[in-house]
Protein backbone atom coordinates (compact mmCIF):
# COMPACT_ATOMS: atom_id res chain seq x y z
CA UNK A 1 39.10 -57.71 -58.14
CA UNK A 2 42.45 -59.57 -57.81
CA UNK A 3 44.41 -59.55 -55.09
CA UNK A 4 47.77 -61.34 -54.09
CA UNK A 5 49.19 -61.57 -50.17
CA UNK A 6 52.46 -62.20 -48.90
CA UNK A 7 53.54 -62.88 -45.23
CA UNK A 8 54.56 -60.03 -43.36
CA UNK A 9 56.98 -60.45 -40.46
CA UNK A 10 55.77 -57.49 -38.19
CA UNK A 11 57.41 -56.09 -34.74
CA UNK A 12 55.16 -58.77 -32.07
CA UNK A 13 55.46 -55.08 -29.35
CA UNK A 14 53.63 -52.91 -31.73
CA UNK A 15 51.62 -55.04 -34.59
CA UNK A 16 47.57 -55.43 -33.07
CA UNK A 17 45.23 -58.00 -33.43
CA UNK A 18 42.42 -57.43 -36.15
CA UNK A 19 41.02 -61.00 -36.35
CA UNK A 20 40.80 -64.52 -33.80
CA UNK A 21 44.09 -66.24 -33.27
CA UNK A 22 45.51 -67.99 -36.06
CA UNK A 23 48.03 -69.24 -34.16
CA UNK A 24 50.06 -67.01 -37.14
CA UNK A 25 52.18 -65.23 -34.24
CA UNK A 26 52.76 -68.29 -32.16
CA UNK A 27 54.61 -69.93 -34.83
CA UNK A 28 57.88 -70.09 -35.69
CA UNK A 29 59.75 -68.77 -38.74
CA UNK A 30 63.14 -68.63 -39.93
CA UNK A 31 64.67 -65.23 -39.45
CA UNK A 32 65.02 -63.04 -42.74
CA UNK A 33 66.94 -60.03 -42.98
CA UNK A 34 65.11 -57.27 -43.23
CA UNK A 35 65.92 -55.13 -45.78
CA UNK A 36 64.51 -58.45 -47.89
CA UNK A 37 60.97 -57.61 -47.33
CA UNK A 38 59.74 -55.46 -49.65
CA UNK A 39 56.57 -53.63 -47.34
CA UNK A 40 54.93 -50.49 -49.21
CA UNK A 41 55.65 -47.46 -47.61
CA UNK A 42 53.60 -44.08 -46.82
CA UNK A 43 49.99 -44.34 -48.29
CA UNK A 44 50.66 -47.53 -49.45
CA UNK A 45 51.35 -49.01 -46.32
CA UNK A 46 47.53 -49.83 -44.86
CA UNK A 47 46.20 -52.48 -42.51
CA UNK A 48 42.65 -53.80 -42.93
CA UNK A 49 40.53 -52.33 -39.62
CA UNK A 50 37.63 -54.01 -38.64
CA UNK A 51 35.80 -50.72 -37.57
CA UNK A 52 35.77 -49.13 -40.60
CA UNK A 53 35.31 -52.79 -42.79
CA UNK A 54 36.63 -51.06 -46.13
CA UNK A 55 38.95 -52.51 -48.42
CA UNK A 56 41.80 -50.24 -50.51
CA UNK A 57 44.70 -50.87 -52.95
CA UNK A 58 47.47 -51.57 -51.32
CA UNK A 59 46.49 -53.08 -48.17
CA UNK A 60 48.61 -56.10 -46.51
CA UNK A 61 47.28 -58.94 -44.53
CA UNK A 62 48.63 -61.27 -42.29
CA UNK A 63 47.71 -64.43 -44.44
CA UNK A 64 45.28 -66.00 -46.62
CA UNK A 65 42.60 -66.40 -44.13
CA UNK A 66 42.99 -62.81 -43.03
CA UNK A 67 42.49 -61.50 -46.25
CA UNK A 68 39.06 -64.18 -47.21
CA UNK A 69 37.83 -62.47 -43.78
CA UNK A 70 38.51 -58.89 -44.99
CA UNK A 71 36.71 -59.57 -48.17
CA UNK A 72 33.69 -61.20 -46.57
CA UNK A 73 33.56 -58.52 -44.08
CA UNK A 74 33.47 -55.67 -47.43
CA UNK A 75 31.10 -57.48 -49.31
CA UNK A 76 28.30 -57.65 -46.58
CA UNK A 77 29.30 -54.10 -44.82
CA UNK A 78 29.70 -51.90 -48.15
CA UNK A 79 29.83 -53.26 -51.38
CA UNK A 80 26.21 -55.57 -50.99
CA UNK A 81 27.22 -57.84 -53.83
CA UNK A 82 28.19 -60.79 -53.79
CA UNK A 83 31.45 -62.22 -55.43
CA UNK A 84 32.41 -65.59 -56.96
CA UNK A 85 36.29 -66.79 -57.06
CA UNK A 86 37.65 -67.99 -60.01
CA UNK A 87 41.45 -68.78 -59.44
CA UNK A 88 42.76 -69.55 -55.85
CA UNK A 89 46.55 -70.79 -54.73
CA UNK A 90 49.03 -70.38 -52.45
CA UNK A 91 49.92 -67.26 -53.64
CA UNK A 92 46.80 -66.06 -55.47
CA UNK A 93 43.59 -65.48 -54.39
CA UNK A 94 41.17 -63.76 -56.92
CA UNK A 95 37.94 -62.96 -56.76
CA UNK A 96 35.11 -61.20 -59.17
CA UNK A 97 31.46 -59.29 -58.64
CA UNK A 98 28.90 -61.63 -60.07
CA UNK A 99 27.09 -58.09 -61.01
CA UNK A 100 29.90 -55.98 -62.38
CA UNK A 101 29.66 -54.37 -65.66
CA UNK A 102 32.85 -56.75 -67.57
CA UNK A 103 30.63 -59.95 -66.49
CA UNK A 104 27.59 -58.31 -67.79
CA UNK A 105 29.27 -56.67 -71.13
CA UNK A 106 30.89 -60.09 -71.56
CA UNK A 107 27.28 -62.07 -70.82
CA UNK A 108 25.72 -59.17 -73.15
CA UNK A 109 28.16 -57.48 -75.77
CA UNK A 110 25.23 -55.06 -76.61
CA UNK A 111 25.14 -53.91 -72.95
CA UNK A 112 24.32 -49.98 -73.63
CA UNK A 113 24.88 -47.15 -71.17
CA UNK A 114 21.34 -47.21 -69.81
CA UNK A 115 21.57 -50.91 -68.80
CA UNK A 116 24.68 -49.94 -66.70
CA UNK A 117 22.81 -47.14 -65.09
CA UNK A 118 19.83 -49.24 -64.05
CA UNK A 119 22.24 -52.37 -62.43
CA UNK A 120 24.14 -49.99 -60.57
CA UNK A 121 20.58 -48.85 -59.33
CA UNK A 122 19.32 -51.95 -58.88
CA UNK A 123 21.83 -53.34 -56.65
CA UNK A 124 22.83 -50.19 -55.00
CA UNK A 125 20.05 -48.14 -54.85
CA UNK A 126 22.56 -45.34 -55.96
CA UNK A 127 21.75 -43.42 -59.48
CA UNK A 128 25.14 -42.87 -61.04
CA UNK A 129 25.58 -40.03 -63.59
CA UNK A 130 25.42 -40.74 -67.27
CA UNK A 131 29.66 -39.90 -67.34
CA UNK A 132 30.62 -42.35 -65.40
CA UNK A 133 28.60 -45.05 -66.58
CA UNK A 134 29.60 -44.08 -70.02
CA UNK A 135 33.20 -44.58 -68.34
CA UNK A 136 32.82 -48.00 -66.80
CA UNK A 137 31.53 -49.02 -70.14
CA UNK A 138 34.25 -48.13 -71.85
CA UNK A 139 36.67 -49.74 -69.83
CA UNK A 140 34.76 -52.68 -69.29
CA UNK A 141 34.61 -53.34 -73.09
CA UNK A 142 38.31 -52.71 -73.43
CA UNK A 143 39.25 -55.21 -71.07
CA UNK A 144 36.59 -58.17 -71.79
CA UNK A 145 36.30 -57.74 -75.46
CA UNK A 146 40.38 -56.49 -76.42
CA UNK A 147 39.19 -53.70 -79.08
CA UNK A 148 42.93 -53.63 -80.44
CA UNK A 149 43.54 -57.04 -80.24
CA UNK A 150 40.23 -58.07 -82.06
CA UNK A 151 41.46 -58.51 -86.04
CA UNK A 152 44.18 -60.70 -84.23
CA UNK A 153 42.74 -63.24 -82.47
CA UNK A 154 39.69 -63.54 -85.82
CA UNK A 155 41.75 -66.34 -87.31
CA UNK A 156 41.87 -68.66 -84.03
CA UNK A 157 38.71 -67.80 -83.13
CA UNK A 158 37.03 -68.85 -86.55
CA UNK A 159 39.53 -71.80 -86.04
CA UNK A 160 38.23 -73.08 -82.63
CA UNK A 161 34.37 -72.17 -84.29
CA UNK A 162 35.14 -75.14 -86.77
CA UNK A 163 37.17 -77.32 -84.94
CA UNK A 164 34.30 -77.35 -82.06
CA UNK A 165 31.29 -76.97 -84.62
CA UNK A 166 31.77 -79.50 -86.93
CA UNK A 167 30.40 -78.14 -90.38
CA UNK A 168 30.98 -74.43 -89.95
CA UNK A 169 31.45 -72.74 -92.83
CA UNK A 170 34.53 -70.11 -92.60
CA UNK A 171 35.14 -68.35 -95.70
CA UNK A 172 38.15 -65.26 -96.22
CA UNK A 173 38.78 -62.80 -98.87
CA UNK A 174 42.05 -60.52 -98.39
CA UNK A 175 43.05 -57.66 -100.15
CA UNK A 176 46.27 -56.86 -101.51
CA UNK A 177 47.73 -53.36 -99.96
CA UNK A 178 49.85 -51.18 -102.39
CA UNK A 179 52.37 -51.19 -102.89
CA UNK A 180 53.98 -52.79 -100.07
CA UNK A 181 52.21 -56.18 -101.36
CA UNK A 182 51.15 -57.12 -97.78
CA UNK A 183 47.74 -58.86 -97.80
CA UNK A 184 45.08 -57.36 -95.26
CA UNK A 185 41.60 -59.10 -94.32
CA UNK A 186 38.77 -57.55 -96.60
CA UNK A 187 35.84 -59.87 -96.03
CA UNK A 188 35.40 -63.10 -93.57
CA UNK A 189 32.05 -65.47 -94.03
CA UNK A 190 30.40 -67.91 -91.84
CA UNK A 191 27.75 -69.95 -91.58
CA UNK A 192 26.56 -72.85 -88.96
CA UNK A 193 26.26 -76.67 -89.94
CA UNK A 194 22.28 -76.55 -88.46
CA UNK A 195 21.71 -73.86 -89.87
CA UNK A 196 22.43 -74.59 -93.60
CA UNK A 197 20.87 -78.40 -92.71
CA UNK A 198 17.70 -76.30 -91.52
CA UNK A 199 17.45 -74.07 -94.67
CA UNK A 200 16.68 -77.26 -96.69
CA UNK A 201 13.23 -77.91 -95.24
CA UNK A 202 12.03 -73.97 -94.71
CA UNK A 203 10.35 -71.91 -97.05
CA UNK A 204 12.75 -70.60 -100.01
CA UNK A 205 13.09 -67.13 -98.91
CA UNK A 206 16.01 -65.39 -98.00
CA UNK A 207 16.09 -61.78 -96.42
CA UNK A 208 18.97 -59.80 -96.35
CA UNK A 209 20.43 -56.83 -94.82
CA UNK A 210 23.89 -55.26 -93.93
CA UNK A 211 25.89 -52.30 -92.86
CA UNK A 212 29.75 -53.51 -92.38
CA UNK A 213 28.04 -56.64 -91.26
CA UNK A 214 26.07 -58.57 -93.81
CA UNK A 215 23.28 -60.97 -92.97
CA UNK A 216 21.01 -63.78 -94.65
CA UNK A 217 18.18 -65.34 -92.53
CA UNK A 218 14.30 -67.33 -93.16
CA UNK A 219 11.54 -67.90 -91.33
CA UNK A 220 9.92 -71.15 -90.58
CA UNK A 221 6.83 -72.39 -90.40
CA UNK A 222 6.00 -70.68 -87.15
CA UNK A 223 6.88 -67.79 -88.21
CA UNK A 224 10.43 -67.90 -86.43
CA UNK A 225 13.42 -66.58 -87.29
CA UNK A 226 16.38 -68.85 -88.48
CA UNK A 227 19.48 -67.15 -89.24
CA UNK A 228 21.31 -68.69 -92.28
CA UNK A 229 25.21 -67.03 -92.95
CA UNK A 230 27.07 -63.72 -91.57
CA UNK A 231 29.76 -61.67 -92.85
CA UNK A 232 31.85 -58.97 -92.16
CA UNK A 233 33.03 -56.51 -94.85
CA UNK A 234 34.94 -53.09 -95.11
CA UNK A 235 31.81 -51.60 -96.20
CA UNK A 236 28.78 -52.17 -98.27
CA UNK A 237 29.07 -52.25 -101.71
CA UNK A 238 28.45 -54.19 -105.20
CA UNK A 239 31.71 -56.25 -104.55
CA UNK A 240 31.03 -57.27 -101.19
CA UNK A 241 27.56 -58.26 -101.59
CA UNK A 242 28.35 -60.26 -105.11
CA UNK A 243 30.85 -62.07 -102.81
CA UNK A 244 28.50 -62.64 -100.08
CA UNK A 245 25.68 -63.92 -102.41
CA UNK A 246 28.11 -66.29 -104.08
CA UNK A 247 29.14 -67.57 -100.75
CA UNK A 248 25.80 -68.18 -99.99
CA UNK A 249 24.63 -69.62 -102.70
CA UNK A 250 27.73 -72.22 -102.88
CA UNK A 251 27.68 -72.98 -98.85
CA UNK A 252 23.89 -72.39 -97.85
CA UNK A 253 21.51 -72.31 -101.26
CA UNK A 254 24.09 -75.31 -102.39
CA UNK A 255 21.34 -75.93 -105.86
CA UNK A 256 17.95 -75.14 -104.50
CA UNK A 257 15.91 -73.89 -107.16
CA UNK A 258 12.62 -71.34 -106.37
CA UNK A 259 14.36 -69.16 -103.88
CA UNK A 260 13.03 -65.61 -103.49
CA UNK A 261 15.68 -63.05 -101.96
CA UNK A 262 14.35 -60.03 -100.35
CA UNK A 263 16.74 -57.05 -99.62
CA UNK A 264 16.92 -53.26 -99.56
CA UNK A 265 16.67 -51.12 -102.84
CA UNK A 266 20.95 -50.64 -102.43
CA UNK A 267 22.13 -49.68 -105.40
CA UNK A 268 25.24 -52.43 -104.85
CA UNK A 269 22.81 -55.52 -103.91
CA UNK A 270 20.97 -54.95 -107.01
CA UNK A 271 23.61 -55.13 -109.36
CA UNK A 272 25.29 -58.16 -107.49
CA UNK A 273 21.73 -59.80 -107.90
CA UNK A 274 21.70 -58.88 -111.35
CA UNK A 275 25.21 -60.95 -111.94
CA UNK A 276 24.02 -63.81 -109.99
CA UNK A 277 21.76 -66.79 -111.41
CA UNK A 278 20.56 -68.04 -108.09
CA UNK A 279 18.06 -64.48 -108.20
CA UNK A 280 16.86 -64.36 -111.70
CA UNK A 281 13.73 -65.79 -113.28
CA UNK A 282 13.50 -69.01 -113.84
CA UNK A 283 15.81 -69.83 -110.87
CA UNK A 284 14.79 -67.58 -108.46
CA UNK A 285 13.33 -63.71 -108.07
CA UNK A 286 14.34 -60.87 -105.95
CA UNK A 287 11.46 -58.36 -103.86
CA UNK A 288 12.45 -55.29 -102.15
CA UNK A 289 11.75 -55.62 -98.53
CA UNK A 290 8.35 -53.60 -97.54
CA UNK A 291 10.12 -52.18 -94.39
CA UNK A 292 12.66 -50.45 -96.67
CA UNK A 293 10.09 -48.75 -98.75
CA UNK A 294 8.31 -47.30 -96.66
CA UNK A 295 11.34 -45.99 -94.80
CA UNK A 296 12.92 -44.41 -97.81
CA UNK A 297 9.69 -43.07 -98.71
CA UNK A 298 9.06 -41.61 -95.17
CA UNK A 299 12.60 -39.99 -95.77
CA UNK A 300 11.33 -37.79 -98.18
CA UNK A 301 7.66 -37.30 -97.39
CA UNK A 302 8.28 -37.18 -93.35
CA UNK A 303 4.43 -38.52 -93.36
CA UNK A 304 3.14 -40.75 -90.40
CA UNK A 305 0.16 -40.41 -92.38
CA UNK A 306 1.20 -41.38 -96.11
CA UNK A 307 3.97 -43.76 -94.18
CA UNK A 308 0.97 -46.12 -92.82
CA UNK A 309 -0.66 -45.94 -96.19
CA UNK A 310 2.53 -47.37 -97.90
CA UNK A 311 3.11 -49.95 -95.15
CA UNK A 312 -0.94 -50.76 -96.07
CA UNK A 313 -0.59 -50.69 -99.96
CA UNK A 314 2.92 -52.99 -100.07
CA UNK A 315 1.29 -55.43 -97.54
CA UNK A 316 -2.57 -55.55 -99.29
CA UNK A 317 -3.14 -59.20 -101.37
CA UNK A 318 -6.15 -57.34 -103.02
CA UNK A 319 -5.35 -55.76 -106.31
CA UNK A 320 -8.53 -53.73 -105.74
CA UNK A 321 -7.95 -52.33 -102.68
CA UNK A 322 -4.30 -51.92 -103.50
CA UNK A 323 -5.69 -49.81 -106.27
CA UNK A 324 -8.01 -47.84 -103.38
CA UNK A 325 -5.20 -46.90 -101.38
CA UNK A 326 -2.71 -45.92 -103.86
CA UNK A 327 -5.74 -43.36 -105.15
CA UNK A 328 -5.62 -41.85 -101.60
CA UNK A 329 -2.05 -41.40 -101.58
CA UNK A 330 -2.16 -39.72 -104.93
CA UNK A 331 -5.21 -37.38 -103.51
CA UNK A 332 -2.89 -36.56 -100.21
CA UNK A 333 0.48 -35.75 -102.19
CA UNK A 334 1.10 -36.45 -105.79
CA UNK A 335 4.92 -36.15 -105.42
CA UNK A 336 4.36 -39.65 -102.85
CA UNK A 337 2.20 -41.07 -105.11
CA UNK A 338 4.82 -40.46 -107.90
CA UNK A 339 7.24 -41.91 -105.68
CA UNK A 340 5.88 -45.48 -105.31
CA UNK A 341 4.68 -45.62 -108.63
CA UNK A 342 7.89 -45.75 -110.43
CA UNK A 343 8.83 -48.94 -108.32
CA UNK A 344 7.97 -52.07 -109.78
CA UNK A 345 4.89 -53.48 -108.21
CA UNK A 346 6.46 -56.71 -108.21
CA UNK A 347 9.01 -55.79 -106.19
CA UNK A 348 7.48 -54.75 -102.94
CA UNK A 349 3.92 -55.38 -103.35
CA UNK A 350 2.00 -58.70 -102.04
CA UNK A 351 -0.97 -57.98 -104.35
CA UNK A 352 1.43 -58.35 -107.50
CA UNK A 353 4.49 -60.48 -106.11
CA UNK A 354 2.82 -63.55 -106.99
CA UNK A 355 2.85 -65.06 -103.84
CA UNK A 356 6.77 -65.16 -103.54
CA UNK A 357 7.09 -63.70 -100.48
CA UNK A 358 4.77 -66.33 -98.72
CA UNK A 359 3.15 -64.12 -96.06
CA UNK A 360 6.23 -62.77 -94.89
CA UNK A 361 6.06 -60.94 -91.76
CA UNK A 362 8.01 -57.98 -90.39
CA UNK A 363 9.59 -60.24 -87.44
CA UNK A 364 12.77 -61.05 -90.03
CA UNK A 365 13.29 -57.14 -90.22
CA UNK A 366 13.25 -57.02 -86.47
CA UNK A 367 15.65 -59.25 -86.15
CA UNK A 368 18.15 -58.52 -88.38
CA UNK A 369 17.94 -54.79 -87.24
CA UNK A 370 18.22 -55.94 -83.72
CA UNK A 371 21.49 -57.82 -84.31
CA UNK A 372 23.13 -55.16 -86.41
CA UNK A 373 22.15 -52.60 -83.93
CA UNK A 374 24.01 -54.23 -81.41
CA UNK A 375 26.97 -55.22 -83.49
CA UNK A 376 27.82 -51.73 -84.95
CA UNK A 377 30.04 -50.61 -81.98
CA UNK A 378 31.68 -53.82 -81.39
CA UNK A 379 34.63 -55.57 -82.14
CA UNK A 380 34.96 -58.25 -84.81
CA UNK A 381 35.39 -61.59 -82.55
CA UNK A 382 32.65 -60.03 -80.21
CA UNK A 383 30.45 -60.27 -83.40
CA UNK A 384 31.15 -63.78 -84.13
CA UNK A 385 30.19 -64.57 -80.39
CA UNK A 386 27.10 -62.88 -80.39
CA UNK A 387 25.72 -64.49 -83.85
CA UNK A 388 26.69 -68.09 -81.93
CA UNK A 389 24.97 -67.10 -78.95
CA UNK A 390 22.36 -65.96 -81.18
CA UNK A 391 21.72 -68.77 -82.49
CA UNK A 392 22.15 -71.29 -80.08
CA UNK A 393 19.52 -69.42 -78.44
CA UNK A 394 17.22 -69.63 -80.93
CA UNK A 395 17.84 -73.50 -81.57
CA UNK A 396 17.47 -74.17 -77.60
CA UNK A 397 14.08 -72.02 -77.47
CA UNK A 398 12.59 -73.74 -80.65
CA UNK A 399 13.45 -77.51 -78.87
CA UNK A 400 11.39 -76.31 -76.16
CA UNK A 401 8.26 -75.32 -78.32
CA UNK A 402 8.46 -78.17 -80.56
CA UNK A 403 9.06 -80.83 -77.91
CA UNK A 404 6.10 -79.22 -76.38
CA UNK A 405 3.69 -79.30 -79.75
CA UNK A 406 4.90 -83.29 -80.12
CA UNK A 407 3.81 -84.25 -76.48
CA UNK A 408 0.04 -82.33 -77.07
CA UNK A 409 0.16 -84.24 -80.44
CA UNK A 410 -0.60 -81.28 -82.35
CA UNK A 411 -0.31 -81.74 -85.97
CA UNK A 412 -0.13 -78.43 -87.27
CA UNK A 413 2.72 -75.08 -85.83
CA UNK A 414 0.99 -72.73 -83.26
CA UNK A 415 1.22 -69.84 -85.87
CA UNK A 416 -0.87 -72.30 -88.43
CA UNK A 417 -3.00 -73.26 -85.55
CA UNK A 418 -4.25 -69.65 -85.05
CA UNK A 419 -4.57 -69.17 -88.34
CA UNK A 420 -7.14 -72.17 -88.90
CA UNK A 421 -8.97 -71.85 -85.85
CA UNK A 422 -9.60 -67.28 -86.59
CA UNK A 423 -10.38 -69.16 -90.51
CA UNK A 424 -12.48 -71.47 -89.09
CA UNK A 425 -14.72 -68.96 -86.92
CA UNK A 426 -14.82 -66.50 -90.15
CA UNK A 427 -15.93 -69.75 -92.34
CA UNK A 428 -19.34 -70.38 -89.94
CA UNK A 429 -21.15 -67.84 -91.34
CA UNK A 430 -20.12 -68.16 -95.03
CA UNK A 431 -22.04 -70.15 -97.95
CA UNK A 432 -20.39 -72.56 -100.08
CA UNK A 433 -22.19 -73.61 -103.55
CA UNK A 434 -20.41 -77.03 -105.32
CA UNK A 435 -20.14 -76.81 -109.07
CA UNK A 436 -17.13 -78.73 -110.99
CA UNK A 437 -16.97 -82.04 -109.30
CA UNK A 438 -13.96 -82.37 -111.34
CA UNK A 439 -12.10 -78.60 -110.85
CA UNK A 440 -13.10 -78.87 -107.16
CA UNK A 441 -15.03 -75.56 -108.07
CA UNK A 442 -17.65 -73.34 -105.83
CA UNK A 443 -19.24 -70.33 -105.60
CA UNK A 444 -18.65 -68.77 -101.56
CA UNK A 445 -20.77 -66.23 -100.51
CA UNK A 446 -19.24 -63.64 -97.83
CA UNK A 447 -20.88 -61.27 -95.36
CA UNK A 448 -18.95 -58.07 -95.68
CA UNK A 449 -17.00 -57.10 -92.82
CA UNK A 450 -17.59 -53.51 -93.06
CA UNK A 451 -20.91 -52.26 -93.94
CA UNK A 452 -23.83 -53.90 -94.79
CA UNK A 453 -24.39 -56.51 -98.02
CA UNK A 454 -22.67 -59.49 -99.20
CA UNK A 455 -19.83 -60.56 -101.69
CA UNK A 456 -19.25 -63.47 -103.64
CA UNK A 457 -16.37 -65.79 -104.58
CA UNK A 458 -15.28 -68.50 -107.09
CA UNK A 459 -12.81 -70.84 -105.89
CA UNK A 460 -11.36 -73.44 -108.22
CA UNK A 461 -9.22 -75.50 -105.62
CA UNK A 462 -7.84 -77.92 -108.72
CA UNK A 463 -6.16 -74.60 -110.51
CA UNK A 464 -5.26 -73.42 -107.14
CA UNK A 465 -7.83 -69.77 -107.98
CA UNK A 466 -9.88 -67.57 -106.62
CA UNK A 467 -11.76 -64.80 -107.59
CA UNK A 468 -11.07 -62.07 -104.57
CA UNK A 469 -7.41 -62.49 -105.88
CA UNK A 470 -5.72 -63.21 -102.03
């Protein structure tokens, strides 16, 4: 709410007293003629009344003071938020809600509809109808985030990003318009200095996804997500994926040999793959991402049932049991069975991937969906925010953990940590036989977990085998 105040000269007979003395009528002025002062007439011309305690547009006060009194009085009588002022002067005085829906679009750019329903209630106690909301969104998005003005103000943003980030990566591609010969913005890249620093020392795998925003993030040791580059495109396709790949692999990848990309089965990724050497054997491989699968498969069996037993087959180390399920999928529907067995195993199974894909989790997916989500119905320099608020989030919240793990002297991440310890319990109850001094070979004999009986295990630790195939 802004709100500016000029002195009034009013008729001392007839003008009353709303607020203590100033002293404001005891004072003396220089005369000014009249037809001068430009007062509001009719509806416009209102006085702030104590009794009643509500503010409207148009309203005149005596002076500044006057007018921080009316606003006080408001806030505590009516509106029951509070307010924070961000520009006073001698002839300005403006003031904000700390809980209005531009601070909390421009805090959030992914604020939805819902959110604004549940603040109002909140800190009203009113429920406001689904319209309106949907209104004040609308506007509030206009005015903090400048929809038409977005593809403008791009270049200085990405400009300040680099001048005040030392090591961001900014990359452009424009297109040529016909046949006027103006040039237009087709793609824009960017990546963060830690972030391509951090790729260096995390596991070589690289997940992407896109819509008209393209993305490239890992996972660390702990199982967190670190997001690597971003782009925006005109849409998704083989050329703007071959030009995101190359940027990545010149700005972020920069040489590193071994690096296993996992994507969706788009028809455009895969031939930009195909053209790029930083994806093929013996440089690096590319795996269809498991989440993907089983929603394309899903698509056309619209099968909870057969869904789970996808998610179950693509994420099973066992060639065995891979084997088991896929046999139940073909005795359930031979048209789903058909399906997944004209994809190459390699591609989006853990049993046959050859360990490429490292254990990798669905929390990557999660994010990456989470961030498009939100980014679909904004505007281009609202994107760019969120990914830096994104990731300075992320790089805050992983100081705190590790800082944490140095001072307890723990040697090993908290997702490792779990892992050893539930090992370590299994591994009680389990029977080791040495062999091979030199292979570092045994024989380990398991209690089944289901059923009763035992199984039993070679492990060759120098050749890095072992018989159960995990």
């Amino acid at each position: 709410m802004s709100t500016s105040f000029e002195p009034i000269m009013p008729n001392r007979t007839t003008q009353q007293t709303f607020y203590r003395s100033l002293l404001f009528f005891d004072q003396s002025f220089t005369e000014i003629p009249a037809d001068s002062i430009d007062v509001p007439t009719l509806k416009y011309a209102k006085f702030y009344s104590t009794n009643e305690g509500r503010l409207d547009v148009g309203m005149l006060f005596k002076n500044k003071e006057a007018l921080i009194e009316a606003v006080k009085d408001h806030s505590i009588r009516h509106a029951r938020r509070e307010y924070y002022v961000p520009e006073s002067s001698k002839t300005k005085w403006k003031v904000l809600c700390k809980h209005s829906t531009p601070g909390q679009v421009k805090c959030n750019p992914t604020y939805t509809i819902k959110h604004v329903i549940q603040t109002v209630k909140d800190h009203t106690g009113y429920d406001i109808p689904y319209q309106k909301a949907w209104y004040s969104l609308k506007m509030a998005r206009e005015l903090i985030l400048a929809h038409g003005r977005a593809i403008q103000k791009l270049p200085k943003l990405m400009g300040a990003l680099k001048k005040y980030n030392r090591g961001t990566i900014v990359e452009w591609k424009h297109k040529m318009l016909q046949p006027t010969g103006a040039y237009v913005m087709g793609y824009v890249f960017w990546a963060f200095k830690p972030c391509i620093e951090g790729f260096q020392f995390y596991r070589k795998i690289i997940k992407n996804h896109g819509w008209k925003m393209l993305i490239a993030g890992t996972m660390d040791e702990n199982q967190q997500v670190l997001p690597l580059a971003f782009a925006i495109v005109d849409n998704e396709s083989h050329s703007s994926w071959k030009w995101f790949l190359q940027q990545l692999s010149r700005h972020v990848i920069r040489g590193r040999r071994g690096v296993c990309l996992i994507s969706d089965h788009h028809a455009g990724i895969i031939k930009a793959v195909h053209e790029s050497s930083e994806f093929v054997p013996p440089h690096g491989v590319h795996m269809y991402c498991l989440r993907h699968v089983c929603s394309n498969f899903n698509s056309r069996h619209k099968n909870i049932v057969l869904k789970d037993l996808c998610w179950k087959a693509g994420s099973e180390y066992q060639i065995r049991k891979f084997n088991r399920i896929m046999e139940e999928i073909k005795s359930q529907k031979l048209e789903a069975f058909t399906f997944l067995d004209r994809i190459n195993k390699k591609k989006w199974t853990a049993s046959h991937d050859g360990g490429w894909r490292c254990g990798m989790t669905t929390n990557m997916s999660e994010y990456i969906n989470g961030v498009l989500k939100g980014a679909q119905r904004l505007p281009m320099t609202a994107i760019v925010e969120m990914t830096l608020q994104h990731t300075t989030h992320y790089f805050r919240e992983r100081a705190l953990k590790s800082g944490v793990m140095l001072s307890n002297s723990q040697l090993w991440t908290d997702f490792a940590k779990k892992k050893f310890t539930h090992w370590g319990e299994k591994s009680i109850s389990h029977t080791v036989m040495k062999y091979n001094h030199l292979q570092q070979s045994a024989s380990v004999v398991i209690k089944r977990e289901q059923g009763p009986g035992l199984n039993t295990h070679v492990v060759k630790l120098a050749n890095r085998e072992y018989s159960c195939c995990k």
